[in-house]
Protein backbone atom coordinates (compact mmCIF):
# COMPACT_ATOMS: atom_id res chain seq x y z
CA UNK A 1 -14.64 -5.73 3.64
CA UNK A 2 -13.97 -7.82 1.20
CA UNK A 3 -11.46 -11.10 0.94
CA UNK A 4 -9.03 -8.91 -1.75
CA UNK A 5 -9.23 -5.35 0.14
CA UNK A 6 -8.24 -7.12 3.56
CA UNK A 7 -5.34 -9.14 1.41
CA UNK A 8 -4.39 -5.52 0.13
CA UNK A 9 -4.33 -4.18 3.20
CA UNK A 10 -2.15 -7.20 4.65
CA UNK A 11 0.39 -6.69 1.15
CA UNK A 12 0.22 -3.20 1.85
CA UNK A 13 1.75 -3.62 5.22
CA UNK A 14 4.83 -5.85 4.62
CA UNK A 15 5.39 -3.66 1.64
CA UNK A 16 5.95 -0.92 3.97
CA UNK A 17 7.74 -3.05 6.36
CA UNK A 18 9.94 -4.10 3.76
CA UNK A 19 11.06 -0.36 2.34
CA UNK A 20 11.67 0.56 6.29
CA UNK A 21 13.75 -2.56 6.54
CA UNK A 22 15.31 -1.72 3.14
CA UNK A 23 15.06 -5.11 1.82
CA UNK A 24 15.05 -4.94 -1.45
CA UNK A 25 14.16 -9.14 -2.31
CA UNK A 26 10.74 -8.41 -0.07
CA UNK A 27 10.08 -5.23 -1.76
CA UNK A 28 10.48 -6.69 -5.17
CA UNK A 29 8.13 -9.54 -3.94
CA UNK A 30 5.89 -7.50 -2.60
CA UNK A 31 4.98 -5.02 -5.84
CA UNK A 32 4.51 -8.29 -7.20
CA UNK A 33 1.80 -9.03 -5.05
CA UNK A 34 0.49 -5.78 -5.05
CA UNK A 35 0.46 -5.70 -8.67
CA UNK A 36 -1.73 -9.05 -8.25
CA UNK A 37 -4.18 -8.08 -6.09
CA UNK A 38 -5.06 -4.80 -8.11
CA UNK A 39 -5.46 -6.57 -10.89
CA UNK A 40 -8.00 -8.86 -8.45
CA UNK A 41 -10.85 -5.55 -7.56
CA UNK A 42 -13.78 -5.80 -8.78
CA UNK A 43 -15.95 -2.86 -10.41
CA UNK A 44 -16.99 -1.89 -7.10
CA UNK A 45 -14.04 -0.82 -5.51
CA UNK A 46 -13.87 2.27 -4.32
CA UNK A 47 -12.26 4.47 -6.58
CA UNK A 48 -9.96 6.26 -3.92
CA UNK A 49 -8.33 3.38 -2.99
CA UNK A 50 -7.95 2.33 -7.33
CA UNK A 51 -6.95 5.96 -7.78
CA UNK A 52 -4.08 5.46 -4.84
CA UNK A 53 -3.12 1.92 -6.06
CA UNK A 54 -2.98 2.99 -9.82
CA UNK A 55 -0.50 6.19 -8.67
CA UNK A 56 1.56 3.76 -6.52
CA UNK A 57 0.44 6.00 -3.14
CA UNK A 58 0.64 2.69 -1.40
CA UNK A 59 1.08 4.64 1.77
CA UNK A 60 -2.06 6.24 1.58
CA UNK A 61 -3.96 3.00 0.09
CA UNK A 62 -3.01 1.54 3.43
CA UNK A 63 -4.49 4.84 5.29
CA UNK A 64 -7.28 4.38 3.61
CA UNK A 65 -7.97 1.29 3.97
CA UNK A 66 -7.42 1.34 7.86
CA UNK A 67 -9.83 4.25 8.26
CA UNK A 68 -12.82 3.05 6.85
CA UNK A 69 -13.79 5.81 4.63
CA UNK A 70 -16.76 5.67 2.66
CA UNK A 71 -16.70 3.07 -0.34
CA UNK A 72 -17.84 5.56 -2.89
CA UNK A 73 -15.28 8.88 -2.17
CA UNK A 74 -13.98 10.10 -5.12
CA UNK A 75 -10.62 11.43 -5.15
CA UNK A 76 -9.67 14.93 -4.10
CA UNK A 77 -6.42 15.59 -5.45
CA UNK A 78 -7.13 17.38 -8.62
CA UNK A 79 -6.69 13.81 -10.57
């Protein structure tokens, strides 16, 4: 995987962490990141996890990028 998708994944996570906590400073720090990094994938990244990023389904971005789906699914919801 590559350096970006496993710093995503990483961002992802205290993202997360930081809406459960409901700390607002680390959430706000966080999108930023977030933000960053998406702006960082290449043309090859799989489009589910740009189509999850781009709809802010940061929840499932993180699934997805835990379960090691194929690189080249397309999305399924109707988008």
């Amino acid at each position: 995987m590559a350096t970006v998708e496993q710093e995503l994944r990483e961002a992802l996570a205290k993202f997360m962490r930081a809406v459960a906590d409901k700390n607002q400073s680390a959430v706000t720090a966080s999108l930023s990141r977030l933000t960053e990094l998406q702006r960082q994938l290449g043309p090859d990244a799989s489009p589910m996890l740009v189509h999850y990023l781009e709809r802010r389904s940061y929840q499932k971005a993180l699934d997805f990028l835990n379960s090691g789906h194929s690189e080249t699914e397309a999305p399924q919801c109707g988008h």
